[in-house]
N, C-alpha and C. Protein backbone atom coordinates (compact mmCIF):
# COMPACT_ATOMS: atom_id res chain seq x y z
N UNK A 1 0.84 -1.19 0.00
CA UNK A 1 0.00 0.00 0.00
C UNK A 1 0.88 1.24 0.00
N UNK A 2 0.66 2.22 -0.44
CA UNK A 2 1.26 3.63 -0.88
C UNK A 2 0.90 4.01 0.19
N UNK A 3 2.15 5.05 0.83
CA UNK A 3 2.24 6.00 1.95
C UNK A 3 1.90 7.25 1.20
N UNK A 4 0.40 7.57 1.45
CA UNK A 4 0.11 8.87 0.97
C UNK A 4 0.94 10.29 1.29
N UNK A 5 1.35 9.77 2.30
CA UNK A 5 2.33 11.56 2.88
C UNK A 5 3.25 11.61 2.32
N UNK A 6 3.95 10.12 2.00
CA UNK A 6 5.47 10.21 1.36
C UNK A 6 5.53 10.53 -0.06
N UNK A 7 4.11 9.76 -1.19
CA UNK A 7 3.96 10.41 -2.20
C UNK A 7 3.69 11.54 -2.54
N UNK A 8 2.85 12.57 -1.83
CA UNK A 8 2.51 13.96 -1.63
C UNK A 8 4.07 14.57 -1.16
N UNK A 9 4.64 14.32 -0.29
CA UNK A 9 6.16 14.81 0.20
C UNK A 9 6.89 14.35 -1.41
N UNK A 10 7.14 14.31 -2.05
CA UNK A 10 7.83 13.82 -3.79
C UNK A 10 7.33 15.12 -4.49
N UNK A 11 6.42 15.70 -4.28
CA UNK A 11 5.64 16.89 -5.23
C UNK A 11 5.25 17.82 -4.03
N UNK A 12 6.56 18.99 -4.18
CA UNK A 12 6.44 20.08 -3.46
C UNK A 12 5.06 20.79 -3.56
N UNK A 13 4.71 21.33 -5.03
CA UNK A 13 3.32 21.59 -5.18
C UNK A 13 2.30 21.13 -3.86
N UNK A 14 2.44 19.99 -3.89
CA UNK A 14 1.31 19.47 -3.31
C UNK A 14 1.17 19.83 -1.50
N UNK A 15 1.88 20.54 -1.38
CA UNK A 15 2.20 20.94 0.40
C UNK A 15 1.43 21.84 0.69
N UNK A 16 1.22 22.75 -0.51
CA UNK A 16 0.07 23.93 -0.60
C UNK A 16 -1.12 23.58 -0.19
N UNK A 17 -2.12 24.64 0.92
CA UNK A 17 -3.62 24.80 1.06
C UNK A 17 -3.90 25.69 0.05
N UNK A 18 -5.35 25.23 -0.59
CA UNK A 18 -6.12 26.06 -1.22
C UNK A 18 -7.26 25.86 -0.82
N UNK A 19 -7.86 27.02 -0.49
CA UNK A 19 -9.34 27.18 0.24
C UNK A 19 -9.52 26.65 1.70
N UNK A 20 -8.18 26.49 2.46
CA UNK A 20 -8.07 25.94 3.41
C UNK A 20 -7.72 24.24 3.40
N UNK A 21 -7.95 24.07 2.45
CA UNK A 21 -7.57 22.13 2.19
C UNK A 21 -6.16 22.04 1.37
N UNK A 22 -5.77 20.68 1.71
CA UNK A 22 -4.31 20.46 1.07
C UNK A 22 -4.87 20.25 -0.29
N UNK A 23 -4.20 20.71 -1.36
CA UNK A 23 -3.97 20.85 -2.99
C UNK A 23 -3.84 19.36 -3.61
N UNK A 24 -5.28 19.07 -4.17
CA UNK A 24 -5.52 18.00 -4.75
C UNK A 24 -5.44 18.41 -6.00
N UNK A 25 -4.25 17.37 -7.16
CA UNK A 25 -4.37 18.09 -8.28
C UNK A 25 -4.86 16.80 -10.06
N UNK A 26 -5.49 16.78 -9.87
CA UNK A 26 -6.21 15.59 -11.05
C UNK A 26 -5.49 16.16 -12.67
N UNK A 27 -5.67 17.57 -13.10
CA UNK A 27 -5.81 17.42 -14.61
C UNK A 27 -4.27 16.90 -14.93
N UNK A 28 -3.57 15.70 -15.01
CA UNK A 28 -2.84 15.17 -15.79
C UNK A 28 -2.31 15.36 -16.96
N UNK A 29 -3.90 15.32 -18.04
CA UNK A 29 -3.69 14.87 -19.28
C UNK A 29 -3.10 16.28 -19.93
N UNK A 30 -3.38 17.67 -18.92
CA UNK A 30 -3.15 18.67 -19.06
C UNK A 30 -2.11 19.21 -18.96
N UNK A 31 -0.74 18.84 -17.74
CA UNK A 31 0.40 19.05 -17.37
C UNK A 31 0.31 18.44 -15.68
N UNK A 32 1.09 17.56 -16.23
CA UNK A 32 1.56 16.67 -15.21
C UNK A 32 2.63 17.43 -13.70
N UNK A 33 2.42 17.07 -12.60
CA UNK A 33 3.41 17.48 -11.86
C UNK A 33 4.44 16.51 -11.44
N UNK A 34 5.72 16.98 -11.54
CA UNK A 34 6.58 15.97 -11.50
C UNK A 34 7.57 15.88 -10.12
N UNK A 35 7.88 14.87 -9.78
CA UNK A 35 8.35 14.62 -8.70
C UNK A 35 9.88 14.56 -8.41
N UNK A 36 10.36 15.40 -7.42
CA UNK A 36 11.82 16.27 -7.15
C UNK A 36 12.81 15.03 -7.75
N UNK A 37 12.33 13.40 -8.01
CA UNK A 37 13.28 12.86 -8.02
C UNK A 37 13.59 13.22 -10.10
N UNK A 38 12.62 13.36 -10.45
CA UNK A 38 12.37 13.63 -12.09
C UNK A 38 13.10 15.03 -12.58
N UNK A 39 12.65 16.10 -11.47
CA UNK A 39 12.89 17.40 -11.49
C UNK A 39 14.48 17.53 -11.11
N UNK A 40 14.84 16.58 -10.29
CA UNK A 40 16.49 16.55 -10.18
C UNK A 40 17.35 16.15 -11.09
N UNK A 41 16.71 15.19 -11.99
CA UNK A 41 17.08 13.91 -13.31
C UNK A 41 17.08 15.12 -14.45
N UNK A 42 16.44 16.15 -14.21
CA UNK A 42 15.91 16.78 -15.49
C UNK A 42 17.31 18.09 -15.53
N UNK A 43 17.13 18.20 -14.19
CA UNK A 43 18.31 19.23 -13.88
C UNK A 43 19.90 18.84 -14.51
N UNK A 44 20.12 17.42 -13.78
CA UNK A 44 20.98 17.07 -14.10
C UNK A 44 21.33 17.04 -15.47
N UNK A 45 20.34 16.66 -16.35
CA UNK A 45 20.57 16.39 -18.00
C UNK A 45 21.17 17.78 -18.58
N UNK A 46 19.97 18.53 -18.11
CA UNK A 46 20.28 20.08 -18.70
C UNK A 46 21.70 20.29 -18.21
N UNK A 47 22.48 20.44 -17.51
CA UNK A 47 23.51 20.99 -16.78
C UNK A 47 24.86 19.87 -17.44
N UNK A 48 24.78 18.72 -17.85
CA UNK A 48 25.91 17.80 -17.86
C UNK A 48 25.51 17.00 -19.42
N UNK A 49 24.42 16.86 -19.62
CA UNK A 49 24.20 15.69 -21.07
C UNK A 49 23.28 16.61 -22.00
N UNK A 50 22.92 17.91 -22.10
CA UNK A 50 22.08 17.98 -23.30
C UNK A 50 22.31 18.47 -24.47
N UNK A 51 21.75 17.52 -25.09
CA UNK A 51 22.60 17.48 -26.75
C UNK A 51 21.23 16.56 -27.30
N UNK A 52 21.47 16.74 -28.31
CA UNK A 52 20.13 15.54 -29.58
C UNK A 52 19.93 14.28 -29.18
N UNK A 53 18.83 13.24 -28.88
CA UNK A 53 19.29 12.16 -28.78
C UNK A 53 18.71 11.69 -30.75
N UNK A 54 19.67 10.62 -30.85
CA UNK A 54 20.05 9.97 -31.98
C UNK A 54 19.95 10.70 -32.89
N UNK A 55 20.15 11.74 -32.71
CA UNK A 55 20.70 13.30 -33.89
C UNK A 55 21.95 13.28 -33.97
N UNK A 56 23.27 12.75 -33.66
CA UNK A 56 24.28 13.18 -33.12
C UNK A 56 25.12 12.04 -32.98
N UNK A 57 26.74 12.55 -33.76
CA UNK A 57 27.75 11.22 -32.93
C UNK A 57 28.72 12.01 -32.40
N UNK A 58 28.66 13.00 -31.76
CA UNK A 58 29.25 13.22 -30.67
C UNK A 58 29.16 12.95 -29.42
N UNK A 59 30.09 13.11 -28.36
CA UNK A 59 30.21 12.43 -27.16
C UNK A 59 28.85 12.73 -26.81
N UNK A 60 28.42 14.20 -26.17
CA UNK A 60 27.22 14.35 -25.74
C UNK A 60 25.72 14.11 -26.17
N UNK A 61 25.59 14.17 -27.78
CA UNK A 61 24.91 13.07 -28.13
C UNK A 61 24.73 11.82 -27.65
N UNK A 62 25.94 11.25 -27.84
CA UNK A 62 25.84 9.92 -27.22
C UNK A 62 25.31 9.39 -26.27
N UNK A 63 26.04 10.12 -25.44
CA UNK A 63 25.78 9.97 -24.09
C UNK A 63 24.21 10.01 -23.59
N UNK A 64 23.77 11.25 -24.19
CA UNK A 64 22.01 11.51 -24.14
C UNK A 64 21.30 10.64 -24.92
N UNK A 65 21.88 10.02 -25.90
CA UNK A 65 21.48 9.02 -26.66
C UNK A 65 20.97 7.57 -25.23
N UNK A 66 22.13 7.26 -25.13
CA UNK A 66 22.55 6.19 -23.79
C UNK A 66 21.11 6.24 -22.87
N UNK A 67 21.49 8.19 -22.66
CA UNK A 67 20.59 7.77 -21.27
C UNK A 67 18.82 7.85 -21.71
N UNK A 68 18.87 8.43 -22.90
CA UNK A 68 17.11 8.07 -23.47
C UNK A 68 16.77 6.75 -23.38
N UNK A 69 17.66 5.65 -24.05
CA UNK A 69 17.26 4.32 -24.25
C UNK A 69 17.78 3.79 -22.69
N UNK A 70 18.06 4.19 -21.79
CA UNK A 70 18.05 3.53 -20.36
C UNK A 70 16.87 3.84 -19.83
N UNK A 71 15.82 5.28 -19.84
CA UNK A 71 14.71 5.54 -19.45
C UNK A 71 13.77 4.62 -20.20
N UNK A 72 13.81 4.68 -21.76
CA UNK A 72 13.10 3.46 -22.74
C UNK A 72 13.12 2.11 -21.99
N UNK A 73 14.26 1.63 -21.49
CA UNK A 73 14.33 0.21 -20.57
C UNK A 73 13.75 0.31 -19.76
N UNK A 74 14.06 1.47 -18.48
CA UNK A 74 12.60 1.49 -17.37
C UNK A 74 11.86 1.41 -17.67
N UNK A 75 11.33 1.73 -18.67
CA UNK A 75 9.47 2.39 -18.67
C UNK A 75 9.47 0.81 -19.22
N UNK A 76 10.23 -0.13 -20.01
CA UNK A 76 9.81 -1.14 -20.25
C UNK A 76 9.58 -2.78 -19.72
N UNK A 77 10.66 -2.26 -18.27
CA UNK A 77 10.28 -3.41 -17.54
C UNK A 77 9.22 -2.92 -16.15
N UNK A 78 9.01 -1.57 -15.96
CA UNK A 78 7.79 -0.94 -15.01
C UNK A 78 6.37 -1.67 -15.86
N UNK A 79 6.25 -1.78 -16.94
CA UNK A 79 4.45 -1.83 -17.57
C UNK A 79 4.66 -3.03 -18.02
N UNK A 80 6.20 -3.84 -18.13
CA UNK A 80 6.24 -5.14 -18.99
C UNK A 80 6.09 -5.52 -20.25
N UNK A 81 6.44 -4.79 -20.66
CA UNK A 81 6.67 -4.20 -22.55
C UNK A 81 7.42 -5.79 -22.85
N UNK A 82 7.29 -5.99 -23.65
CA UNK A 82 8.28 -7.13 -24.16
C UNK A 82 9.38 -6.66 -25.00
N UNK A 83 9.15 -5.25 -25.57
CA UNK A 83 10.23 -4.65 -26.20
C UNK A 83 10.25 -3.07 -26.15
N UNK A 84 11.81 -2.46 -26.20
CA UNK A 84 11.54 -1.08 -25.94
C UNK A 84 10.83 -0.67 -27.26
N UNK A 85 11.05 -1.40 -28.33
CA UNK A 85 10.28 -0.77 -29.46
C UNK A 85 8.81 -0.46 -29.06
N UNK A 86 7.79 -0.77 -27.92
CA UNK A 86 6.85 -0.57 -28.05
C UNK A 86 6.87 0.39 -27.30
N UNK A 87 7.72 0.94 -26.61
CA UNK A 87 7.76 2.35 -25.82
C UNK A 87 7.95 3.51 -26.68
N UNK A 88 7.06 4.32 -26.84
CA UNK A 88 7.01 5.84 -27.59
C UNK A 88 6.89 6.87 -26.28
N UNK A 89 7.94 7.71 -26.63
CA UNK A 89 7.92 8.98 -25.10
C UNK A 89 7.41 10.01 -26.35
N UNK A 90 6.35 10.85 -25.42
CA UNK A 90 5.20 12.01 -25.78
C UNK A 90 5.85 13.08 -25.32
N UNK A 91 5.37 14.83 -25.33
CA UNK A 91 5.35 15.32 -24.35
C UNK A 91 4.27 15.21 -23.63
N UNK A 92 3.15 14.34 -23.46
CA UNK A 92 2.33 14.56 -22.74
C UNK A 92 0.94 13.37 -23.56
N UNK A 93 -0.36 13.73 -22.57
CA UNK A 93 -1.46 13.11 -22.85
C UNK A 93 -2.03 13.14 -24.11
N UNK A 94 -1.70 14.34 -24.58
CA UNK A 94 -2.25 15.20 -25.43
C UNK A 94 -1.92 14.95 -26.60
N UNK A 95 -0.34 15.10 -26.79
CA UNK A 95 0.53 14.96 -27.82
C UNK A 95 0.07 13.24 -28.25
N UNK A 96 0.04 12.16 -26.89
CA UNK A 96 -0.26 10.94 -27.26
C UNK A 96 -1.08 10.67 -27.92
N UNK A 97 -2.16 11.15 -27.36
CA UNK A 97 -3.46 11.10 -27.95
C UNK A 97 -3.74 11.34 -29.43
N UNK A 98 -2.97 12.44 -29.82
CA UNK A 98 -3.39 13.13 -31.22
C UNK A 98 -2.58 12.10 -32.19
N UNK A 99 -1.48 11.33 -31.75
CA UNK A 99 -0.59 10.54 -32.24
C UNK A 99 -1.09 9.29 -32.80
N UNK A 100 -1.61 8.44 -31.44
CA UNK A 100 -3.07 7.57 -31.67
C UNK A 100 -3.94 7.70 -32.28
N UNK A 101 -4.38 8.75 -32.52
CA UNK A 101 -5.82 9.24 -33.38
C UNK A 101 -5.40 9.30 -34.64
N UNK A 102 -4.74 9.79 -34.88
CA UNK A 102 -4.21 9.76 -36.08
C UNK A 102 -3.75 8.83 -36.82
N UNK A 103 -2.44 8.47 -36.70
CA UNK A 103 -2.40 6.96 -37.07
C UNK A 103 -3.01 5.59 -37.04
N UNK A 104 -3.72 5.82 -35.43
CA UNK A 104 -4.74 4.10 -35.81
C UNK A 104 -5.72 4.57 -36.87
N UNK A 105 -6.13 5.85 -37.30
CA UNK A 105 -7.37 6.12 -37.60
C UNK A 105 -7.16 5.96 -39.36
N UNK A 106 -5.38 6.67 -39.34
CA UNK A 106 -5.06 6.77 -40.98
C UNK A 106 -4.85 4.83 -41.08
N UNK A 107 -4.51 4.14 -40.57
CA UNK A 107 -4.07 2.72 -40.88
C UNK A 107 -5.06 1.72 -40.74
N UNK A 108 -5.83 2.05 -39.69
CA UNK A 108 -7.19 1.00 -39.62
C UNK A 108 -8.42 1.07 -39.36
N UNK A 109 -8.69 2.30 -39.89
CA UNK A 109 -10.24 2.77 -40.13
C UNK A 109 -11.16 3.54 -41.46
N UNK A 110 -12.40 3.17 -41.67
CA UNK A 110 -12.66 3.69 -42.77
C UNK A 110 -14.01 4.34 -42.32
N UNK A 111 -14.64 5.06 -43.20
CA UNK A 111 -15.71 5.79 -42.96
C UNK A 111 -16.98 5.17 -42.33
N UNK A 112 -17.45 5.17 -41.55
CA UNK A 112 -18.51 4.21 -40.93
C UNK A 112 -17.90 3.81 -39.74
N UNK A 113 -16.66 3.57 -39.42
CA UNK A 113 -16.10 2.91 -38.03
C UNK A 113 -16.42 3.81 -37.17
N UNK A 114 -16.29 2.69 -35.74
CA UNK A 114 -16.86 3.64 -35.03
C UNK A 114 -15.63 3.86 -33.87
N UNK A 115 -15.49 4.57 -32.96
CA UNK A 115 -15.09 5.33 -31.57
C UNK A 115 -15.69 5.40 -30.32
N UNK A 116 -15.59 4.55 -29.68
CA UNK A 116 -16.36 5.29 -28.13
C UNK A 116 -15.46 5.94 -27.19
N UNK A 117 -15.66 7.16 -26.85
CA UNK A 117 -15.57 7.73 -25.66
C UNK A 117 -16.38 7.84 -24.35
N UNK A 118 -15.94 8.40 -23.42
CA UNK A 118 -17.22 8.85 -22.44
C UNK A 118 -17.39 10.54 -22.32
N UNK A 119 -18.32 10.68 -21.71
CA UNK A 119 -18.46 12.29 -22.18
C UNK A 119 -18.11 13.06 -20.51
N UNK A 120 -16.92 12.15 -19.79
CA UNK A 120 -16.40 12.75 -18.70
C UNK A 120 -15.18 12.51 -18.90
N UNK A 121 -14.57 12.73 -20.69
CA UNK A 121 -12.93 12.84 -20.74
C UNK A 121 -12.42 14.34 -20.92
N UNK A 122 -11.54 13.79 -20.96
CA UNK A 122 -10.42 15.17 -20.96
C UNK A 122 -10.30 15.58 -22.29
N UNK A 123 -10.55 16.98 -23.03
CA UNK A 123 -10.33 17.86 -24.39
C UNK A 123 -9.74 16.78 -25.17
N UNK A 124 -8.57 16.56 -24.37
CA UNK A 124 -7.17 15.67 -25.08
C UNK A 124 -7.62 14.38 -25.81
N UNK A 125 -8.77 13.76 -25.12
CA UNK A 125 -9.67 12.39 -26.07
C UNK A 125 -10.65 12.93 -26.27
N UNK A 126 -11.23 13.85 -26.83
CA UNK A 126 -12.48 14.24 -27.47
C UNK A 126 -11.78 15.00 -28.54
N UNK A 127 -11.44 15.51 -28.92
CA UNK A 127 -11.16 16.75 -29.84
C UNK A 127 -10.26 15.79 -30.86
N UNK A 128 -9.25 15.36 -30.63
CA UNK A 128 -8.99 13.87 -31.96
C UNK A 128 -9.54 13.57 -32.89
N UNK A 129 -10.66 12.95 -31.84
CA UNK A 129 -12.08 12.09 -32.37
C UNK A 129 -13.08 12.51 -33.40
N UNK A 130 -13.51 14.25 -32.68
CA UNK A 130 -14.09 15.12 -33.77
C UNK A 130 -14.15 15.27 -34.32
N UNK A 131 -12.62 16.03 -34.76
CA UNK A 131 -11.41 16.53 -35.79
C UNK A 131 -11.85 15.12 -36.86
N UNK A 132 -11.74 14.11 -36.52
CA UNK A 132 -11.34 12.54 -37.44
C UNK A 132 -12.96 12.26 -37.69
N UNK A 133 -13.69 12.91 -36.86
CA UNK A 133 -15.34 12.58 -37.63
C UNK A 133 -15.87 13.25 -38.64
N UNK A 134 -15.54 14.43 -38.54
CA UNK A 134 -15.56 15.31 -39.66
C UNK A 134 -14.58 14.92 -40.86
N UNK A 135 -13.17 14.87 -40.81
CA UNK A 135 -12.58 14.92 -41.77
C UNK A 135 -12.71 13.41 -42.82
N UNK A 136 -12.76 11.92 -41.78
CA UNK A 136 -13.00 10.78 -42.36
C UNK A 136 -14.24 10.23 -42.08
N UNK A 137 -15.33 10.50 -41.33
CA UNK A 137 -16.59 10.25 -41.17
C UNK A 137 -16.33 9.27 -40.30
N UNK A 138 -15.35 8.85 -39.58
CA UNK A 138 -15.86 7.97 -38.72
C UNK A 138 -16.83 8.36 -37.82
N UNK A 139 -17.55 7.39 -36.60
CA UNK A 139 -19.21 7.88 -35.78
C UNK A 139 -18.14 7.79 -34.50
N UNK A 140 -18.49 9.18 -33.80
CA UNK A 140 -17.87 9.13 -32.59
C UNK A 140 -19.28 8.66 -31.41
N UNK A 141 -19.00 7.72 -30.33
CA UNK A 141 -20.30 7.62 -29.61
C UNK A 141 -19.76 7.97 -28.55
N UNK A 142 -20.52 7.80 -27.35
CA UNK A 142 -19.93 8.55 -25.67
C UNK A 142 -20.61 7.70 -24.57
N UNK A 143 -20.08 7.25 -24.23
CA UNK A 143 -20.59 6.17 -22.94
C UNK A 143 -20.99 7.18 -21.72
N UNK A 144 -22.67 7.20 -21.53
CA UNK A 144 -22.90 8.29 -20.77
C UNK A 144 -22.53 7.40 -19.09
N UNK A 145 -22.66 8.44 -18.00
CA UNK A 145 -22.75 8.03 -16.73
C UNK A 145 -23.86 8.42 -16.31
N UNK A 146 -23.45 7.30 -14.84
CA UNK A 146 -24.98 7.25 -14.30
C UNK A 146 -24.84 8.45 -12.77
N UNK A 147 -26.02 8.21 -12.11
CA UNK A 147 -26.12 9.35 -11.85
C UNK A 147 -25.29 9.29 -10.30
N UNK A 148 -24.69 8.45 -10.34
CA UNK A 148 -23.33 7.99 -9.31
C UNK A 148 -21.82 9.10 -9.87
N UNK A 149 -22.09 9.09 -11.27
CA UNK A 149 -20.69 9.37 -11.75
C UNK A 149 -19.70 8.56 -12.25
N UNK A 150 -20.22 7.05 -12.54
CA UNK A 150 -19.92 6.26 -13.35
C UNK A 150 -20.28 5.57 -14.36
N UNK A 151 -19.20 5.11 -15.33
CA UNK A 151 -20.10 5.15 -16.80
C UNK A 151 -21.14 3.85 -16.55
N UNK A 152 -22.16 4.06 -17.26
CA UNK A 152 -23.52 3.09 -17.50
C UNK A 152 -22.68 2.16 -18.13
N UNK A 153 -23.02 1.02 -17.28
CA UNK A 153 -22.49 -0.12 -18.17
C UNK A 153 -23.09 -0.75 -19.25
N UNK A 154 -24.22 -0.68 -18.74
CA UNK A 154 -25.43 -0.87 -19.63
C UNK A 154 -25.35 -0.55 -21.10
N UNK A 155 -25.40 0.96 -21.18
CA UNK A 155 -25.47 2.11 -22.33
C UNK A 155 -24.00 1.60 -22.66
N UNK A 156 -22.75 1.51 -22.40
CA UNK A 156 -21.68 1.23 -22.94
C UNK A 156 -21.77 -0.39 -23.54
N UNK A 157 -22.50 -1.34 -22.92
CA UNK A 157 -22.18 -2.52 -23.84
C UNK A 157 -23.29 -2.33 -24.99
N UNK A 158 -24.13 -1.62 -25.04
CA UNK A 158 -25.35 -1.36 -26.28
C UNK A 158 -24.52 -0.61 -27.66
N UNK A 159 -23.73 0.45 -27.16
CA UNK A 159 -22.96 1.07 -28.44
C UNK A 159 -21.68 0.29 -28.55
N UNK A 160 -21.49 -0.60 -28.56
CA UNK A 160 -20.31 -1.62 -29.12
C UNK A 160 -20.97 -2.45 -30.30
N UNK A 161 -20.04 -2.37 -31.83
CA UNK A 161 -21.57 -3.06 -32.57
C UNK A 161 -19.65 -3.55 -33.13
N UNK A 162 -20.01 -4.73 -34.14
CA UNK A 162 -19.03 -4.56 -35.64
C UNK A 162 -18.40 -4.29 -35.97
N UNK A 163 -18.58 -2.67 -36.07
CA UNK A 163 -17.80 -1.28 -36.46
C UNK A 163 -16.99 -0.53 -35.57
N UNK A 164 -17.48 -0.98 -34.14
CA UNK A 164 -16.24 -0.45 -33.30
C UNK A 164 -14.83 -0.65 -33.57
N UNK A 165 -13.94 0.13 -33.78
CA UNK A 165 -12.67 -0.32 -34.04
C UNK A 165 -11.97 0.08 -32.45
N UNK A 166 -12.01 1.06 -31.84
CA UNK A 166 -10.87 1.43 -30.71
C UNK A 166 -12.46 2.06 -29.34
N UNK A 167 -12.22 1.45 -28.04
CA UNK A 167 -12.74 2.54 -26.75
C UNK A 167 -11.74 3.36 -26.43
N UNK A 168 -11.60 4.35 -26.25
CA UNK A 168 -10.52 5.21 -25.26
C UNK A 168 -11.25 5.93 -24.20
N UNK A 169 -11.10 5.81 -23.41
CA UNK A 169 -10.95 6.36 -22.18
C UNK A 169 -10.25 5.93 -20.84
N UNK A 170 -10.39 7.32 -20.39
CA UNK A 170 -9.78 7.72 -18.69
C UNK A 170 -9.61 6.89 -17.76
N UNK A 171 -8.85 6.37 -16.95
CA UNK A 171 -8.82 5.13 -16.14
C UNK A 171 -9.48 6.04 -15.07
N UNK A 172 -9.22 7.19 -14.78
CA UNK A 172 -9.57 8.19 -13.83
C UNK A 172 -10.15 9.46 -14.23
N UNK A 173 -10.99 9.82 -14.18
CA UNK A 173 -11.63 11.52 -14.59
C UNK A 173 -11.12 12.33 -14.45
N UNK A 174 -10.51 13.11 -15.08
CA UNK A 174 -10.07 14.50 -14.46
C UNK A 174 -11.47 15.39 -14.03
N UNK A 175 -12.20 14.97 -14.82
CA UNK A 175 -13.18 15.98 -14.91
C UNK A 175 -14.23 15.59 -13.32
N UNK A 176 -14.26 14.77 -12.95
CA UNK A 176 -15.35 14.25 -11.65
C UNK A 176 -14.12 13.55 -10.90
N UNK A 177 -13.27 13.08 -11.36
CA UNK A 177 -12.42 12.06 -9.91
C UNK A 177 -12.43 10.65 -9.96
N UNK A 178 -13.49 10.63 -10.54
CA UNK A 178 -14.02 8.88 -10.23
C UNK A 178 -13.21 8.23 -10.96
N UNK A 179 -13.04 7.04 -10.58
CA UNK A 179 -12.00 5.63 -11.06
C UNK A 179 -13.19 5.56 -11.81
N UNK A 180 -12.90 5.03 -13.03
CA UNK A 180 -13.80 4.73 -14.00
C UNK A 180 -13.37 3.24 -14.50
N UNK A 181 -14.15 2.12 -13.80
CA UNK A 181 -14.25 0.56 -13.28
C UNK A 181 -15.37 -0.03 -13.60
N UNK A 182 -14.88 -1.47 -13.82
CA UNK A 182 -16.39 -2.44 -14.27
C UNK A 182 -16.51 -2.90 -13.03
N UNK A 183 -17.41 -3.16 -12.82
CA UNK A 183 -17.72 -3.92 -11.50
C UNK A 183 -17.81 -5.17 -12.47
N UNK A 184 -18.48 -5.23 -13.46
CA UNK A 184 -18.57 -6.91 -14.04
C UNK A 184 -17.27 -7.94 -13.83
C-alpha cells in the first residue's frame, strides 16, 4: 500500500492549502506534476548531457542518446513491454493522444467505423475524435454516466456493434475524480 504523505512529500506543489484544504491536483492529461526525483534527473541532463538524442555522434549526443534508451528500458520493464520498441515517449497526454488518433485512424479505419468515448474525458480524447469525424466520417459515440458518476455499463455494452474499431478512455476523470471501473 502507498504512503500517501510520502507520495505527496515527492511533489512540493502538493504541500500547498487552497481554500483551506491540502492541494488536490487531477488534470494530468493537461500538465503533469513531476516529482523532485524527475525534477532533479531533469536538472541534471540540462547541466551535464544535453545534446540531440540519436541526432548526433558526438560524445554528448551519445551519451544523451545512452541515457534516453536507459529511461526506454525502465518504462519497459515498469508496464512489462516485451520490447523497448513498443515504448514511444510524448510530451504529454495530449501529444499521445493526437498521435493515436491519427495513425490508428489513418491505418485502420474507414468511414462508418466507429469510436467510443465517455463524455467525462479530458479535451485531449475528445477533440482527436471530432477533428477525425468530420474529416474521415468515422461515428464518434460517448458512454454516458450514471447518476453515481460512473459510466452506464449498460449504455456502454449497447454502443459496441461490428464497427467499433478502438474505446478510449480515462482510467480516472479529471473531470469528476471517479475511477472509472467495471464492477462486471
Amino acid at each position: 500500500m502507498y504512503d500517501i504523505a510520502k507520495v505527496r512529500a515527492d511533489f512540493p506543489i502538493l504541500s500547498r492549502t487552497i481554500y483551506g484544504k491540502p492541494l488536490v491536483y487531477l488534470d494530468n492529461a493537461a500538465t503533469t506534476q513531476k516529482p523532485l526525483c524527475v525534477l532533479d534527473a531533469m536538472r541534471d541532463e540540462y547541466l551535464n548531457v544535453n545534446a540531440n538524442v540519436h541526432r548526433g555522434i558526438h560524445w554528448l549526443s551519445q551519451q544523451a542518446t545512452d541515457l534516453h534508451e536507459a529511461a526506454r528500458e525502465t518504462v519497459r520493464k515498469f508496464i512489462n513491454a516485451r520490447s523497448t520498441a513498443e515504448i514511444v515517449f510524448t510530451r504529454g497526454t495530449t501529444e499521445s493522444l493526437n498521435l493515436v488518433a491519427s495513425s490508428f485512424c489513418d491505418g485502420f479505419m474507414q468511414e462508418g467505423d466507429e469510436v467510443i468515448v465517455s463524455n467525462v474525458e479530458h479535451h485531449s480524447n475528445i477533440v482527436p475524435w471530432q477533428i477525425l469525424a468530420q474529416r474521415r466520417g468515422i461515428v464518434l459515440k460517448v458512454i454516458p454516466i450514471n447518476e453515481d458518476g460512473m459510466f452506464d455499463m449498460n449504455a456502454f455494452e449497447k454502443l459496441i456493434t461490428k464497427r467499433t474499431k478502438l474505446v478510449s478512455v480515462a482510467h480516472v476523470s479529471n473531470v469528476m475524480g471517479t475511477i472509472n471501473l467495471s464492477e462486471k
